[in-house]
Structures are given as C-alpha cells and as structure tokens.
C-alpha atoms as a PDB file:
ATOM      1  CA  UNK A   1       3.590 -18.267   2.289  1.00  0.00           C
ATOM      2  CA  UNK A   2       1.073 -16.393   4.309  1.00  0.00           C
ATOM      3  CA  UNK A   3      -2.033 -18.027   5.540  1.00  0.00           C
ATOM      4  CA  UNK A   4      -5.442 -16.963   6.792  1.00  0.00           C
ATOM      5  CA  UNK A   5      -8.839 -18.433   7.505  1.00  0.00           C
ATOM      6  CA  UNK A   6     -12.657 -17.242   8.399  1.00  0.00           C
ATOM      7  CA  UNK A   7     -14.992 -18.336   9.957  1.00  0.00           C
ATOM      8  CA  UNK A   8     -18.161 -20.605   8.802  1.00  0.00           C
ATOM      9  CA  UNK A   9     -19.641 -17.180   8.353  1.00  0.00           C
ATOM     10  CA  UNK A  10     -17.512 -15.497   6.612  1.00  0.00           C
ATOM     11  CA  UNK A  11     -17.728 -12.858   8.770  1.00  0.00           C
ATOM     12  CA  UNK A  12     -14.066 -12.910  10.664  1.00  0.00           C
ATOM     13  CA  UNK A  13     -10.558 -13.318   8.920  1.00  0.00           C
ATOM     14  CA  UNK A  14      -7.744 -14.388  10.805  1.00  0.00           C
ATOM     15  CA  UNK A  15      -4.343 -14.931   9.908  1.00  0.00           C
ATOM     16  CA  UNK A  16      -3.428 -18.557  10.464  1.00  0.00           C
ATOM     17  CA  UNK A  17       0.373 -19.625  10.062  1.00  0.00           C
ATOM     18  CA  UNK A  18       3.076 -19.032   7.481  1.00  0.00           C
ATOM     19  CA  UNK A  19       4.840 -21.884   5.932  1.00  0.00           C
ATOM     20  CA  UNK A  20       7.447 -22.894   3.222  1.00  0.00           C
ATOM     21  CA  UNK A  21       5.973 -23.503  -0.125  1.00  0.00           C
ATOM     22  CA  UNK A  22       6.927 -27.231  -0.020  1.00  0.00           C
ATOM     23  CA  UNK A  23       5.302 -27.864   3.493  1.00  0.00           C
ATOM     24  CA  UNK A  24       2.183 -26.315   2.481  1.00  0.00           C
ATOM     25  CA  UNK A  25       0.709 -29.351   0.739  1.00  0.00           C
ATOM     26  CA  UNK A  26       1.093 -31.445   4.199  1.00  0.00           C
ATOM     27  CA  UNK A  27      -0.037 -28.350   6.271  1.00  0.00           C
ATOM     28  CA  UNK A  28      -2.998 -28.374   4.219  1.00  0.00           C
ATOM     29  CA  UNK A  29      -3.794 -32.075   4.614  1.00  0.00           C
ATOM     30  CA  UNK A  30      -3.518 -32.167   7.872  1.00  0.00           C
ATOM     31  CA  UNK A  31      -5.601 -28.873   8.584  1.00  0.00           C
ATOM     32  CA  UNK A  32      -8.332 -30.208   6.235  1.00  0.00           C
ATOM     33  CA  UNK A  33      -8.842 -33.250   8.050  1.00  0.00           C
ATOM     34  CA  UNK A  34      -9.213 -30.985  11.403  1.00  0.00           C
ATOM     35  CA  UNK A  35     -11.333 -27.932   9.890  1.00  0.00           C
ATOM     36  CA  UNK A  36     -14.073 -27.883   7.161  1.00  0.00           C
ATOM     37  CA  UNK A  37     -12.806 -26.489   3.799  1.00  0.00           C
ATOM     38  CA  UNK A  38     -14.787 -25.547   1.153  1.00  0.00           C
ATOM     39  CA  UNK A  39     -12.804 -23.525  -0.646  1.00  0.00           C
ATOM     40  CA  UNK A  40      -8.807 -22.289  -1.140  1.00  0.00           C
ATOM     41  CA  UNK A  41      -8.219 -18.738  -2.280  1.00  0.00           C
ATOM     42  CA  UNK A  42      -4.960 -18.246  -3.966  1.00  0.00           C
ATOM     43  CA  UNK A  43      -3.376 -14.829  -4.167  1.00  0.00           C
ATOM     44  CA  UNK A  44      -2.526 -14.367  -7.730  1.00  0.00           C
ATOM     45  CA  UNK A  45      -0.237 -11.961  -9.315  1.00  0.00           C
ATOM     46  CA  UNK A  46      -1.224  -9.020 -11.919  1.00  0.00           C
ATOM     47  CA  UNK A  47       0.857  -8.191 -14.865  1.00  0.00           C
ATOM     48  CA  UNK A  48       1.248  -4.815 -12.758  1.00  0.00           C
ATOM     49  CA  UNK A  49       3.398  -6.422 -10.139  1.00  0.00           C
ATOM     50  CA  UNK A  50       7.523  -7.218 -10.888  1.00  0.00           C
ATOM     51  CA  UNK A  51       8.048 -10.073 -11.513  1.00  0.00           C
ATOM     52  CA  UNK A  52       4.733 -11.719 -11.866  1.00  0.00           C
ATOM     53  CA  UNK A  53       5.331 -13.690 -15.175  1.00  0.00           C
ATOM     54  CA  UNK A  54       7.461 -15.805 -13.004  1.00  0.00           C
ATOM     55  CA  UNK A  55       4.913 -15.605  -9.765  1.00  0.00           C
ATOM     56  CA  UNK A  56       1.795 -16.430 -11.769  1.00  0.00           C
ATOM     57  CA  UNK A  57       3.975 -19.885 -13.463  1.00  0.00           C
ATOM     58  CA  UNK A  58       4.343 -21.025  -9.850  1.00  0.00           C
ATOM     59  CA  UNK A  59       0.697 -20.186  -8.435  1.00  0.00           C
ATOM     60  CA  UNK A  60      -0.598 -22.016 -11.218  1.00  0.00           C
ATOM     61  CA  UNK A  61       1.508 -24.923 -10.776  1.00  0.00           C
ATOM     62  CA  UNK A  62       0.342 -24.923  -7.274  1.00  0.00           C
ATOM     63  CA  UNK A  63      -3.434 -24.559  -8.163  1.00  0.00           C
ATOM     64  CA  UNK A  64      -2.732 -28.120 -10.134  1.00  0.00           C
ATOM     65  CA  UNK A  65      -0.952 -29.533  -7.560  1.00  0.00           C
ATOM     66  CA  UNK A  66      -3.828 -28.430  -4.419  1.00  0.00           C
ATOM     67  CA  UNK A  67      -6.553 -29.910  -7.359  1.00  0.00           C
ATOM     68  CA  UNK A  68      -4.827 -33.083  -7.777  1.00  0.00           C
ATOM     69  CA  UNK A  69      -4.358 -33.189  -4.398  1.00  0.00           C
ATOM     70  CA  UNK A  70      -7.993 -31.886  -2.880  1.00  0.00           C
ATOM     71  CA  UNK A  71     -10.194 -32.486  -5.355  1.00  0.00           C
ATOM     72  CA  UNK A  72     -13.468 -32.466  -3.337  1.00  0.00           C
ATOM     73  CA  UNK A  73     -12.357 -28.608  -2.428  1.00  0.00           C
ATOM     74  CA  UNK A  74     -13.135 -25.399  -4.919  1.00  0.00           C
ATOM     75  CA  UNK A  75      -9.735 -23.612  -5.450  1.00  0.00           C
ATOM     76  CA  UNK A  76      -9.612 -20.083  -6.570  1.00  0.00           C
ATOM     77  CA  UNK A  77      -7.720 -16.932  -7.574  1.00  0.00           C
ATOM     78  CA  UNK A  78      -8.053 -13.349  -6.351  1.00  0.00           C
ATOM     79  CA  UNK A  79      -5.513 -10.699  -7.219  1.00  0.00           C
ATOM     80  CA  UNK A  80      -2.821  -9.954  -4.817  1.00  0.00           C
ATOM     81  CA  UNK A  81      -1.510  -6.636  -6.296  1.00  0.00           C
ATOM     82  CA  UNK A  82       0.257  -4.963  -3.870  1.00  0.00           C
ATOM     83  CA  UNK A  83      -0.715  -6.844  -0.928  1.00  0.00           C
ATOM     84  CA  UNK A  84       2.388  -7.404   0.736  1.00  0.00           C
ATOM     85  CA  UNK A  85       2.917  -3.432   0.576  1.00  0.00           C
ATOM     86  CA  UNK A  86      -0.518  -3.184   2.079  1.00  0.00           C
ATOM     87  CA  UNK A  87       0.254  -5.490   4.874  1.00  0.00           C
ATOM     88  CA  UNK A  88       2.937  -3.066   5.417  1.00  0.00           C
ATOM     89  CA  UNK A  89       1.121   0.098   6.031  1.00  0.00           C
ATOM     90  CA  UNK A  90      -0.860  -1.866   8.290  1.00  0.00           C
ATOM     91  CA  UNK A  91       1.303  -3.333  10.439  1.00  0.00           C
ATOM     92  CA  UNK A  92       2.977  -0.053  10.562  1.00  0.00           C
ATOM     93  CA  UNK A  93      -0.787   1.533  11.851  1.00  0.00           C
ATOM     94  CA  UNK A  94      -0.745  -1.043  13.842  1.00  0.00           C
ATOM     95  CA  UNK A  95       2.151   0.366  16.167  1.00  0.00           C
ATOM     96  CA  UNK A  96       4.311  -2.537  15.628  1.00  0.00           C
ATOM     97  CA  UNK A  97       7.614  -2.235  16.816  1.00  0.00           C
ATOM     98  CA  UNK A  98      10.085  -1.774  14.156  1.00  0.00           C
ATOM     99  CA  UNK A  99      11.843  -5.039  14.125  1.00  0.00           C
ATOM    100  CA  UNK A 100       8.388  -6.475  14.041  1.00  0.00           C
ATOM    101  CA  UNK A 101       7.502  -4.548  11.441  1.00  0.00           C
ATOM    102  CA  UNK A 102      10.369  -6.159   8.813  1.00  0.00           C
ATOM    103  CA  UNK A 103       9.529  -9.515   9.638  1.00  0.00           C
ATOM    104  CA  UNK A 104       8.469 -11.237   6.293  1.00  0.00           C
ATOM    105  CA  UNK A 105       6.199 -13.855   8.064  1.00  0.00           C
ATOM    106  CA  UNK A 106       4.159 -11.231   9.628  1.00  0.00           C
ATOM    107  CA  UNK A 107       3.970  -9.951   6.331  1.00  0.00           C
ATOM    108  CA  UNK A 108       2.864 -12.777   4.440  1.00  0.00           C
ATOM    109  CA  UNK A 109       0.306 -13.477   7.098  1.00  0.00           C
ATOM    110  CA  UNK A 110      -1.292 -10.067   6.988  1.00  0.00           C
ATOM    111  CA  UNK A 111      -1.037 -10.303   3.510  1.00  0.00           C
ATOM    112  CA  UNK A 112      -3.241 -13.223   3.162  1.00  0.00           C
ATOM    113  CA  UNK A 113      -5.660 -11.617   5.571  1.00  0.00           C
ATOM    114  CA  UNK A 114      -5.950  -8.948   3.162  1.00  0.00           C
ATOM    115  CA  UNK A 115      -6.342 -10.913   0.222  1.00  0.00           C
ATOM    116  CA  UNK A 116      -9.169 -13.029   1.978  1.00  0.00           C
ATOM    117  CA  UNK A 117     -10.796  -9.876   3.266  1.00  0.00           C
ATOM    118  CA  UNK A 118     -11.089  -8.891  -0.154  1.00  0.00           C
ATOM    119  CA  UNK A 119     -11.982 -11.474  -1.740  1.00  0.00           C
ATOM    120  CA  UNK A 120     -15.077 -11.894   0.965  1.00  0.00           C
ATOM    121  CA  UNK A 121     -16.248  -8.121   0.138  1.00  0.00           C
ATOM    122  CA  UNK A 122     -15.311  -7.175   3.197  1.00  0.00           C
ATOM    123  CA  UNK A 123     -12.965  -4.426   1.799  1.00  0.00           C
END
C-alpha cells in the first residue's frame, strides 16, 4: 500500500513509504504521533476498475478500522481509477531504469502521489 504526504500547505506531495496492509494501522500510529494529521485520503475503487467489488469491501473495512482507530482525524475517499497505470507512464517519463520501472512499491507510492495530487486540485 502506497503512501504519500504534503505539506501544511498543501502545496507539495511526496511519496512517503509503502507498507503491508496489516502494518499500516501501526505505521499510522506511530507517524501521527510524529506529524500533524488532519486528514487520511483513501484511494477508492470505481465500478470501472476489475475487480473493484472486492477492492471497495476491503477499503471500506479499512475506513472503519482507521475511524475506530483515529477518531480525532477526517478520513476520506477519492477515486483511484487507473492510478497504478498512471504511476506507470510516469515512472516510465521519468527515465527509470527498467527493473525499476516493474517494481510494485514504486508503483504504489507514485500511485498515492497521484491520488493525493488529485485530490488537492493540483491535477
């Protein structure tokens, strides 16, 4: 699972780390006692994508779970259509080296970038 940040500003998007789905509950505790969250963006499946139905079950088990667990902190959806496919295209623009390139943490990181970008306006 890809990760990315921005600044107080929310000016800059970086990508942060990529983690397992069942260590990102105590990455997240741990990051949120270091940084100041306000608010988690969850990419969330369209009906567009394959295999969503069984995507969207398990982000929205996770939005429950990050609630229960965060409370104080506003969690939120944005599409993800086709993100990881974008993150390919630019990693490929980027002049990534091909092995690079294939790498599904990079990936998920530039994925989340994307979806954060978007989700800011700033694409």
């Amino acid at each position: 699972m890809g990760l990315a940040v921005t600044d107080p500003e929310q000016i800059i998007v970086s990508g942060l780390e990529t983690v397992y789905s069942q260590e990102l509950v105590p990455f997240l505790r741990k990051y949120i006692l270091k940084e100041n969250v306000v608010k988690i963006v969850l990419g969330h499946p369209s009906l567009l994508d394959v295999g969503a139905s069984f995507l969207k079950r398990d982000v929205e088990e996770l939005r429950r779970a990050l609630i229960k667990r965060f409370p104080q902190i506003e969690i939120v959806y944005h599409d993800e259509s086709f993100s990881s496919h974008r993150a390919s295209e630019v990693i490929l623009h980027s002049g990534a080296k091909r092995k690079k390139r294939k790498k599904k943490e990079l990936i998920d990181k530039m994925s989340a970038v994307l979806i954060l970008q978007e989700y800011l306006g700033h694409i």
